[in-house]
C-alpha atoms as a PDB file:
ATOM      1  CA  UNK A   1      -5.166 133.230 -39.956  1.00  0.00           C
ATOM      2  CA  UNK A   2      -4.326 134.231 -36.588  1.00  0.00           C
ATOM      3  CA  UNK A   3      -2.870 137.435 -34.650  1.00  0.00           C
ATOM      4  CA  UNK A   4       0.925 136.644 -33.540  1.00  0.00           C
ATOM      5  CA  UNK A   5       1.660 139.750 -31.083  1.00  0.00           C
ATOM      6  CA  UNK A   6       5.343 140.913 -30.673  1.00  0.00           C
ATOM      7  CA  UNK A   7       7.467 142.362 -28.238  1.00  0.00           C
ATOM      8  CA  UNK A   8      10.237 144.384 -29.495  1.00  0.00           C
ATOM      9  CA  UNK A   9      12.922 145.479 -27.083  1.00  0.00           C
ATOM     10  CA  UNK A  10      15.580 148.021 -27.548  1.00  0.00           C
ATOM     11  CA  UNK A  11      17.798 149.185 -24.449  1.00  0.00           C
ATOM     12  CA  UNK A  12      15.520 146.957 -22.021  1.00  0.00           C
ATOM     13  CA  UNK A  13      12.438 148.831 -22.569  1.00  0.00           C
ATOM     14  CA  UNK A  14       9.272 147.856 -25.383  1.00  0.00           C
ATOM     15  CA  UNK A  15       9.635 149.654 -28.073  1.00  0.00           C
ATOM     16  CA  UNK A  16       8.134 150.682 -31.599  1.00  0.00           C
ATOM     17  CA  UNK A  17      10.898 151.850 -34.199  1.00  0.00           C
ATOM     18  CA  UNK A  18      10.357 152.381 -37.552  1.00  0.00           C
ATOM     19  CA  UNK A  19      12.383 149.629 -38.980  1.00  0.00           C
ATOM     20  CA  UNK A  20      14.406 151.038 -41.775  1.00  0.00           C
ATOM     21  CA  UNK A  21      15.912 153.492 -38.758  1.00  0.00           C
ATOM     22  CA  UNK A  22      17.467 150.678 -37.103  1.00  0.00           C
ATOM     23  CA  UNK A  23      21.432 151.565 -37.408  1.00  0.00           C
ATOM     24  CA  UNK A  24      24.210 150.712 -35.033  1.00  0.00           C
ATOM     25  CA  UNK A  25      25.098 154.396 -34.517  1.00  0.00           C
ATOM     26  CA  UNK A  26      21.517 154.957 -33.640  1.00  0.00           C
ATOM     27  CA  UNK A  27      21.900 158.305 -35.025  1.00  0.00           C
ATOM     28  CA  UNK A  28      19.165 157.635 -37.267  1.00  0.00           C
ATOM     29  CA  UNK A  29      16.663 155.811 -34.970  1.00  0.00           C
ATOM     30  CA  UNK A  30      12.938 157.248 -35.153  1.00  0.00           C
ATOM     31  CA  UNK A  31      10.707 155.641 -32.521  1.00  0.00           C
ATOM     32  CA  UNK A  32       7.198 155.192 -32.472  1.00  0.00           C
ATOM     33  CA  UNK A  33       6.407 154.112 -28.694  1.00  0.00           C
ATOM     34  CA  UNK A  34       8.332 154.200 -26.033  1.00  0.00           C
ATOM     35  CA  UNK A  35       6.778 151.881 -23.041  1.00  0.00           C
ATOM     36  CA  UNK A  36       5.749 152.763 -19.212  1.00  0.00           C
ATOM     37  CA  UNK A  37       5.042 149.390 -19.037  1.00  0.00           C
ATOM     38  CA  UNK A  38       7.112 145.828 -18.352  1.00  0.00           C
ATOM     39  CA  UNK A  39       7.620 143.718 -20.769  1.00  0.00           C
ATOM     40  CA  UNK A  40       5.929 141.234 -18.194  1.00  0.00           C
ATOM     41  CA  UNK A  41       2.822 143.520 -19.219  1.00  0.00           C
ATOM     42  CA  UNK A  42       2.822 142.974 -22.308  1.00  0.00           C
ATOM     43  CA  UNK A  43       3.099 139.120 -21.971  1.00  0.00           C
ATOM     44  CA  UNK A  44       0.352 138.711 -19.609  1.00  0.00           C
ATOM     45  CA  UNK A  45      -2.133 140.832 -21.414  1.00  0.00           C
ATOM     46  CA  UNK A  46      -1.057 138.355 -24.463  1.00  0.00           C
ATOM     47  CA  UNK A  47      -1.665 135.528 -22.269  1.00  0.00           C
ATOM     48  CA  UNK A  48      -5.055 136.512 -21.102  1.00  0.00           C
ATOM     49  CA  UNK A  49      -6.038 137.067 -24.179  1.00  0.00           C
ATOM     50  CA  UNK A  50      -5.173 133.153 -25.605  1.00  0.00           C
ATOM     51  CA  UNK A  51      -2.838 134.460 -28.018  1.00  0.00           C
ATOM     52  CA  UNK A  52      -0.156 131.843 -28.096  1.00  0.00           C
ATOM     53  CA  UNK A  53       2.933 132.105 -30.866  1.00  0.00           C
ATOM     54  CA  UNK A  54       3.423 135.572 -30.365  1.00  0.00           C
ATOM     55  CA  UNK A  55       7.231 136.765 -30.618  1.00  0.00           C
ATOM     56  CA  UNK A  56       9.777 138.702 -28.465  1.00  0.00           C
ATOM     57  CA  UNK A  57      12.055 140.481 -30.602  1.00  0.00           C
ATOM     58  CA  UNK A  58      16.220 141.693 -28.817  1.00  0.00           C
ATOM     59  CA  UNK A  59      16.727 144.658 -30.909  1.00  0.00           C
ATOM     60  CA  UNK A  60      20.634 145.076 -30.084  1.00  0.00           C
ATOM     61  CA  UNK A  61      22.720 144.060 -26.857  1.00  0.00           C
ATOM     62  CA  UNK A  62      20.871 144.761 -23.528  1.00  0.00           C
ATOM     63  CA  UNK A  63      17.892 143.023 -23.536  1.00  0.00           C
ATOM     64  CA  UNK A  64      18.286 139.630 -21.876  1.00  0.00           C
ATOM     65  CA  UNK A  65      17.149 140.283 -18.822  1.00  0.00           C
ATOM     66  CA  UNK A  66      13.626 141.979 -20.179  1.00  0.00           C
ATOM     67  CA  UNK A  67      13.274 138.982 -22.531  1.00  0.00           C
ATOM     68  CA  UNK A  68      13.526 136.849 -19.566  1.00  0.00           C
ATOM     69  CA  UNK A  69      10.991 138.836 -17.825  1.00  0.00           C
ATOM     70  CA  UNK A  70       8.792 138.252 -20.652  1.00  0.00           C
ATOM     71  CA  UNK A  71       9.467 134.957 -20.839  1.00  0.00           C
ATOM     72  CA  UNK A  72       8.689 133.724 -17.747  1.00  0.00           C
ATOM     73  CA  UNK A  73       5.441 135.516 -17.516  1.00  0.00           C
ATOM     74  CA  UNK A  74       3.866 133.556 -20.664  1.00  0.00           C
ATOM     75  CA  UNK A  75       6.113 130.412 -20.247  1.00  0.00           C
ATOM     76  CA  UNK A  76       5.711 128.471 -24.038  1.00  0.00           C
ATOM     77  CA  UNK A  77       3.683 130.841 -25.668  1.00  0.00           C
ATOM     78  CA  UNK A  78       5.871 133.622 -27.475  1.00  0.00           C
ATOM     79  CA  UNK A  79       8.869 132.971 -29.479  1.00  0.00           C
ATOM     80  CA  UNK A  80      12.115 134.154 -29.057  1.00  0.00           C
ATOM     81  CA  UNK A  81      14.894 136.581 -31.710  1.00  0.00           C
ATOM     82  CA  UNK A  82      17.411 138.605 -31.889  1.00  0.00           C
ATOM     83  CA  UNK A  83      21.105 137.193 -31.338  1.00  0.00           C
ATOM     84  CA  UNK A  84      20.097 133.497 -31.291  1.00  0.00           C
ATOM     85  CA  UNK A  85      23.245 130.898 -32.181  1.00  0.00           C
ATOM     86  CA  UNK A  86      23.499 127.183 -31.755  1.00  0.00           C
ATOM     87  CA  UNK A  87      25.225 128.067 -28.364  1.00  0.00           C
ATOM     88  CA  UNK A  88      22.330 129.978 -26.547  1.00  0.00           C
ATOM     89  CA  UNK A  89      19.344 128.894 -27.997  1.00  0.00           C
ATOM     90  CA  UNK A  90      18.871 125.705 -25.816  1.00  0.00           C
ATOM     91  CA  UNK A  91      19.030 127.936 -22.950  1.00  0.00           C
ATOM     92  CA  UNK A  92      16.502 130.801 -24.427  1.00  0.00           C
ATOM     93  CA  UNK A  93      14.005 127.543 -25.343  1.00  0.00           C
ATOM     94  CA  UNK A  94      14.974 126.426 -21.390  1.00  0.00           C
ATOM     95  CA  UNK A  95      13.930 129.514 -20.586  1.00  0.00           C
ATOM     96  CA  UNK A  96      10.273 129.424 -21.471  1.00  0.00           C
ATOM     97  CA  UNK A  97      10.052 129.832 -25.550  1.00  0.00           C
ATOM     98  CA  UNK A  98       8.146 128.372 -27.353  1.00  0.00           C
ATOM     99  CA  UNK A  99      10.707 128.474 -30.698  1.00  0.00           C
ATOM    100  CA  UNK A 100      13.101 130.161 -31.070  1.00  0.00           C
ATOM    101  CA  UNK A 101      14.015 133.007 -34.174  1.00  0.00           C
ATOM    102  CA  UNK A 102      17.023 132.577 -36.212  1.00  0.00           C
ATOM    103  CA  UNK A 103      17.771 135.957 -38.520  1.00  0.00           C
ATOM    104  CA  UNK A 104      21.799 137.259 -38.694  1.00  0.00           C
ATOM    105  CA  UNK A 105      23.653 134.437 -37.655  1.00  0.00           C
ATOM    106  CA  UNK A 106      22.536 132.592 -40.505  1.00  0.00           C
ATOM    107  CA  UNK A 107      24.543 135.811 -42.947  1.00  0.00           C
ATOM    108  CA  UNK A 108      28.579 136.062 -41.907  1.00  0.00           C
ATOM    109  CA  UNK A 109      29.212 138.649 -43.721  1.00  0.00           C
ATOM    110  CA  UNK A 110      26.061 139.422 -44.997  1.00  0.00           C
ATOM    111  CA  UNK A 111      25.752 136.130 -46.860  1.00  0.00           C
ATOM    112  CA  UNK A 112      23.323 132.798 -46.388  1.00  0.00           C
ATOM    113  CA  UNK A 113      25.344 130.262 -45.224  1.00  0.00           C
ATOM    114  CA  UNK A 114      23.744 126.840 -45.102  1.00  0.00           C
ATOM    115  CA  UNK A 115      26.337 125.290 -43.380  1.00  0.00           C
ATOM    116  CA  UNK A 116      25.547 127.312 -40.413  1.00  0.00           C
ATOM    117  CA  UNK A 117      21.697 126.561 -40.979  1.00  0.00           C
ATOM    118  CA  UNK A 118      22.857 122.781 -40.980  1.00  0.00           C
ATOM    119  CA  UNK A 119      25.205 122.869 -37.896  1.00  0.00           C
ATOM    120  CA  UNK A 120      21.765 124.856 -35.768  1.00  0.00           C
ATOM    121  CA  UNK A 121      19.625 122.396 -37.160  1.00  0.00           C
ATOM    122  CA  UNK A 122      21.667 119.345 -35.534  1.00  0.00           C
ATOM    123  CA  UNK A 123      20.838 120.560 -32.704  1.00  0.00           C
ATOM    124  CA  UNK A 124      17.563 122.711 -32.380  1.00  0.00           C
ATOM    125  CA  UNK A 125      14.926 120.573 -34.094  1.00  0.00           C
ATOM    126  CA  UNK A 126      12.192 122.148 -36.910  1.00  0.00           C
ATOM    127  CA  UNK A 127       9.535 121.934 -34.322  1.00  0.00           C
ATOM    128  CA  UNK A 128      11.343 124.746 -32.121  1.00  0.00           C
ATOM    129  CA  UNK A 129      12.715 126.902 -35.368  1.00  0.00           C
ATOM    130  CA  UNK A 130      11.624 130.146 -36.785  1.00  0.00           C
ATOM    131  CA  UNK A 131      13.664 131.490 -40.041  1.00  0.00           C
ATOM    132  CA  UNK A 132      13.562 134.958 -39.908  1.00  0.00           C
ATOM    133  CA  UNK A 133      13.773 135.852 -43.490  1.00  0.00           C
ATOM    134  CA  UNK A 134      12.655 139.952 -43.735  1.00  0.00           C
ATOM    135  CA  UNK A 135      13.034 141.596 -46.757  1.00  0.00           C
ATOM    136  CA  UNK A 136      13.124 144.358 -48.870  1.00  0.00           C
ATOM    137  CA  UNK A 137      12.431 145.202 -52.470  1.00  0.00           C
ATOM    138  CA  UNK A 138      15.292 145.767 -54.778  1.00  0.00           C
ATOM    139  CA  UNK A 139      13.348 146.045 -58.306  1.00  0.00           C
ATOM    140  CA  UNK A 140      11.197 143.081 -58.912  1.00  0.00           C
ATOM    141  CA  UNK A 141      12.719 140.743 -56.424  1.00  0.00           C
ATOM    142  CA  UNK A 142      12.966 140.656 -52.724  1.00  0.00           C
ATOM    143  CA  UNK A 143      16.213 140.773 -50.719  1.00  0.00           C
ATOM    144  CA  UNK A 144      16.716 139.332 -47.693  1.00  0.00           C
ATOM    145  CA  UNK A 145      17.650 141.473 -45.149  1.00  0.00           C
ATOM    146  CA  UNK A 146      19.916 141.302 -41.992  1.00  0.00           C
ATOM    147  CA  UNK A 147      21.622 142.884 -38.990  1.00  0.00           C
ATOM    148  CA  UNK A 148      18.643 144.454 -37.799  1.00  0.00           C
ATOM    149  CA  UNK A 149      17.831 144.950 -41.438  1.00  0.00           C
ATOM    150  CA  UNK A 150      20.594 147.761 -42.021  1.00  0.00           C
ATOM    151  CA  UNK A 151      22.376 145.057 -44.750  1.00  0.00           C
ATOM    152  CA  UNK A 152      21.238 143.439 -47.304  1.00  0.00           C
ATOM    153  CA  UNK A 153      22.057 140.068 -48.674  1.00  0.00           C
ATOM    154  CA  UNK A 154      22.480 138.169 -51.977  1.00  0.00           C
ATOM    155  CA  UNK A 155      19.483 135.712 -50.820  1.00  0.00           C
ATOM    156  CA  UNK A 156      16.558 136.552 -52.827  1.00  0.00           C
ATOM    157  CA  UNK A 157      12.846 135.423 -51.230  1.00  0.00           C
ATOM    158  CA  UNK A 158      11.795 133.194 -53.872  1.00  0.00           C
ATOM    159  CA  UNK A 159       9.448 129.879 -54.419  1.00  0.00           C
ATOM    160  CA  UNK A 160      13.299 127.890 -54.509  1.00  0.00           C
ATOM    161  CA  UNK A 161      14.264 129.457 -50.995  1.00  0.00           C
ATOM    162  CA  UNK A 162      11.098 129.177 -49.030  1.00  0.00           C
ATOM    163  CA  UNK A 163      11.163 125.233 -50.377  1.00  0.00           C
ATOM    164  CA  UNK A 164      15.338 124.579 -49.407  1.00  0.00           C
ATOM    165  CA  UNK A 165      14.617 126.189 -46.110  1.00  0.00           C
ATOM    166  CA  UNK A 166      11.754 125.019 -45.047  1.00  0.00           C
ATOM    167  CA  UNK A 167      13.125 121.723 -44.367  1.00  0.00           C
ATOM    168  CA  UNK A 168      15.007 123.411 -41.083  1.00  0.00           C
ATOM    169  CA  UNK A 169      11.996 125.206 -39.747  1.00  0.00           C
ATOM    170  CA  UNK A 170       8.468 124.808 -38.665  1.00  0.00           C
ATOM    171  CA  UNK A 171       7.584 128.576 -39.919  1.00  0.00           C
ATOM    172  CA  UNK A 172       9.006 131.660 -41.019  1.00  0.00           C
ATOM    173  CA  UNK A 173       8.811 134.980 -39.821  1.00  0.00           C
ATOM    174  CA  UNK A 174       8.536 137.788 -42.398  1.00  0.00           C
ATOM    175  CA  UNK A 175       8.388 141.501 -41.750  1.00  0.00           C
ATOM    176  CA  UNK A 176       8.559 144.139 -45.053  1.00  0.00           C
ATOM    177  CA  UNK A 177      11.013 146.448 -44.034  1.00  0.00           C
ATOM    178  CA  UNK A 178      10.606 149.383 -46.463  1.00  0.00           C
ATOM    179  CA  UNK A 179       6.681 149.552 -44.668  1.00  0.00           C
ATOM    180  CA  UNK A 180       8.009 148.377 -41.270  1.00  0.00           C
ATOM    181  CA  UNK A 181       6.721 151.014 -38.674  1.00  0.00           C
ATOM    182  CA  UNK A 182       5.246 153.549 -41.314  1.00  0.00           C
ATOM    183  CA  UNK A 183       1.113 152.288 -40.630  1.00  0.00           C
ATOM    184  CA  UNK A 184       1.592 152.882 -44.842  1.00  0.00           C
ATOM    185  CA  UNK A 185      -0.060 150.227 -45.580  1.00  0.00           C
ATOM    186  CA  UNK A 186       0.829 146.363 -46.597  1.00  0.00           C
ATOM    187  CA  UNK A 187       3.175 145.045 -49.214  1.00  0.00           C
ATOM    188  CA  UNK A 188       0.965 143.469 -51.231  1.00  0.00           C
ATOM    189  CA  UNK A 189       2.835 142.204 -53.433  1.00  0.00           C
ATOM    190  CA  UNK A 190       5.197 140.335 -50.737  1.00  0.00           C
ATOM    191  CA  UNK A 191       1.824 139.138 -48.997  1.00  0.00           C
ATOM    192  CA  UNK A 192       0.640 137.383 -52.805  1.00  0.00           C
ATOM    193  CA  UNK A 193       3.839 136.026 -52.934  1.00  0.00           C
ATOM    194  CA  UNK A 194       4.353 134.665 -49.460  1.00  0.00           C
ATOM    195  CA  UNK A 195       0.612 133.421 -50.632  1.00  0.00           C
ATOM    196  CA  UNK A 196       1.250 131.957 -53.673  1.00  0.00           C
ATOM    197  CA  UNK A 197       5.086 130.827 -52.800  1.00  0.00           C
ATOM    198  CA  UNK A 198       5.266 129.565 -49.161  1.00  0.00           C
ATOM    199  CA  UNK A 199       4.772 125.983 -48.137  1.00  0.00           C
ATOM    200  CA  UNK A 200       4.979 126.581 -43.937  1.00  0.00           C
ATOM    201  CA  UNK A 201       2.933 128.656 -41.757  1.00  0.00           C
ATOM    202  CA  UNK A 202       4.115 132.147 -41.875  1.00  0.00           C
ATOM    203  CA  UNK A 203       3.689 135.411 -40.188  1.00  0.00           C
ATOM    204  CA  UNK A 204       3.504 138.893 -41.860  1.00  0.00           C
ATOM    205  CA  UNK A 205       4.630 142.040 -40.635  1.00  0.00           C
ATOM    206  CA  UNK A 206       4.519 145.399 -41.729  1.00  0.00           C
ATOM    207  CA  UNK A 207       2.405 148.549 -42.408  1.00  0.00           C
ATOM    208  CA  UNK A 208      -1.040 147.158 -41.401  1.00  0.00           C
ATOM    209  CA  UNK A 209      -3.180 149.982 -40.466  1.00  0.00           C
ATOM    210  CA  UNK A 210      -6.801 148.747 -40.698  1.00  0.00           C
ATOM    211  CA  UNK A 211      -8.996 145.874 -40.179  1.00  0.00           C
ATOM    212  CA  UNK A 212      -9.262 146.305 -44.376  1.00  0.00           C
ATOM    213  CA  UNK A 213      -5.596 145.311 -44.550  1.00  0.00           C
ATOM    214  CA  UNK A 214      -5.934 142.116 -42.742  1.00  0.00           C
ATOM    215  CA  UNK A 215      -9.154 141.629 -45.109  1.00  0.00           C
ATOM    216  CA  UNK A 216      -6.962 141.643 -47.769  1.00  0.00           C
ATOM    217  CA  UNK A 217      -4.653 139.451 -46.184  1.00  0.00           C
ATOM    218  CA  UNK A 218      -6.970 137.076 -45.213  1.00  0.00           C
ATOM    219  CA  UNK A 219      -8.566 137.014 -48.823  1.00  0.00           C
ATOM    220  CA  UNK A 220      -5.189 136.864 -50.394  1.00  0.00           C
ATOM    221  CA  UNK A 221      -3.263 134.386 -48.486  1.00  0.00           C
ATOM    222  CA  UNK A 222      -6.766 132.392 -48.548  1.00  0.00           C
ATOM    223  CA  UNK A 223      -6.503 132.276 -44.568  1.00  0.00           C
ATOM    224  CA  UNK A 224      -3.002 130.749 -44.111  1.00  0.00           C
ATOM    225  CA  UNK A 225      -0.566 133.706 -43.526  1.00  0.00           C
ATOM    226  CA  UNK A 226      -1.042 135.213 -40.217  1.00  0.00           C
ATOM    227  CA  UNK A 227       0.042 138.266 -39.326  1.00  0.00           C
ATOM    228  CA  UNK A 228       1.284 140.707 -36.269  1.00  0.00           C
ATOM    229  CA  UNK A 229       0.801 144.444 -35.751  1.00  0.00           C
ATOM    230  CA  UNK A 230       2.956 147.365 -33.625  1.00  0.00           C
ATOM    231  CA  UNK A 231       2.706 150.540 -34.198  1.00  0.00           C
ATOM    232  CA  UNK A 232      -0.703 151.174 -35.302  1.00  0.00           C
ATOM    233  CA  UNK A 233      -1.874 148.957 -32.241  1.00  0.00           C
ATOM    234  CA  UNK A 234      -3.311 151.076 -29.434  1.00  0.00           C
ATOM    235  CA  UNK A 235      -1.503 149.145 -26.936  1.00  0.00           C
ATOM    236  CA  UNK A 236       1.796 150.568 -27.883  1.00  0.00           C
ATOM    237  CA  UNK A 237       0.128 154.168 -28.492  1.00  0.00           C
ATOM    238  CA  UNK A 238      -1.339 154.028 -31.756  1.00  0.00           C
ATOM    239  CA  UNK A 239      -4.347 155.398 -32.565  1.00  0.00           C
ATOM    240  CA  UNK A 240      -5.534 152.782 -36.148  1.00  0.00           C
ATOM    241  CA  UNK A 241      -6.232 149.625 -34.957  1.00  0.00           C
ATOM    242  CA  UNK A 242      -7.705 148.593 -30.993  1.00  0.00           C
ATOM    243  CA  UNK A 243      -6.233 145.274 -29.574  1.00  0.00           C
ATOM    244  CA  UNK A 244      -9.687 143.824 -28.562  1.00  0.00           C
ATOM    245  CA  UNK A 245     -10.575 144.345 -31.974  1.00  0.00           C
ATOM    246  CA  UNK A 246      -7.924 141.991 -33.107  1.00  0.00           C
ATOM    247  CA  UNK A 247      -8.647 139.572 -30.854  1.00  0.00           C
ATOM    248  CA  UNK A 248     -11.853 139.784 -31.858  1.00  0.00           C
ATOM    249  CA  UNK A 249     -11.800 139.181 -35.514  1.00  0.00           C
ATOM    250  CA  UNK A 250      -8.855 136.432 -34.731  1.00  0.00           C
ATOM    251  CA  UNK A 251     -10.713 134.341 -31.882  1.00  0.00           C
END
């Protein structure tokens, strides 16, 4: 089990946003944190720390050039989403990531295509790919979301699609969006899954709030799911959960 910290940008800066706010009108948005702070900060603080497979996250247009900055300050050791095709993601893993994060492109119009999974994986191998497969619940099953989670699609997280997909990727990335930014708590029941269900190295995201949570997390995915915090971190203003103490009880 292991701490993966993030770096989410919206409009160039770090951000926290609640997730389920994310809308392209960004009428709706509520934010969490806004940052004083480079992302360079953030990535050298992660770097100091030893905390390698960490991920930078492009919320929306506008944040190449801090994704670069963050990039380059922890060259190989955070991960790279938001916007990534077969076209530009030999240039963001050129750039200094370590793998990069596949999420929308792989739903035209808000459907899995696997052709689209096939043509990336011809020519970004497992070893440098992250499916980004966040979801929501829809009565007993999860759905797949995209699009900065403001769709949802027909693919359903399941034993079947963590097994098909997992021969394109090295891990998968997995934040529960209806908890996503609250500090509410886990999704337990996405965490036993992911547990019981998932045959790569995956990292959870959303609602942890206490060193209890990742307890629970660390009991129920019996020490193989790790797992990333924002907005309860006190690094991006929260007031739960201190960042030495996660480095601490993740050495």
């Amino acid at each position: 089990m292991r701490f993966r910290p993030c770096i989410d940008l919206h409009g160039g800066v770090v951000k926290q946003i609640v997730g389920s706010s994310l809308q392209d009108n960004g009428k709706s948005l509520q934010t969490n944190f806004v940052a004083s702070q480079s992302p360079a900060y953030f990535a050298g603080l992660y770097r100091a720390a030893g905390l390698s497979g960490g991920h930078v996250i492009m919320l929306g247009p506008g944040n190449e050039d801090a994704a670069r900055e963050a990039l380059a300050a922890y060259p190989g050791g955070l991960q790279l989403g938001g916007g990534i095709t077969p076209d530009n993601a030999g240039e963001w893993l050129a750039a200094g990531a370590a793998k990069v994060i596949i999420t929308s492109y792989l739903f035209p119009e808000h459907e899995f295509s696997l052709p689209r999974l096939q043509a990336l994986g011809s020519r970004i191998p497992p070893g440098q790919l992250v499916l980004d497969l966040s979801c929501r619940r829809r009565g007993g099953d999860y759905v797949v979301a995209c699009n900065r989670w403001q769709n949802d699609t027909s693919l359903l997280l399941k034993r079947s699609t963590l097994q098909q997909l997992s021969a394109f990727c090295s891990e998968f990335l997995i934040h529960a969006v209806d908890v996503e930014g609250k500090q509410s708590g886990i999704d337990l029941g996405l965490v036993e899954m992911l547990a019981r269900d998932c045959p790569l190295p995956v990292t959870y995201a959303g609602g942890i709030r206490s060193l209890d949570d990742l307890e629970t997390i660390r009991k129920t995915g019996q020490g193989r799911i790790d797992f990333t915090v924002g907005s309860a971190l006190d690094i991006f203003g929260g007031k739960l959960l201190r960042f030495a103490d996660l480095c601490q009880y993740c050495p």
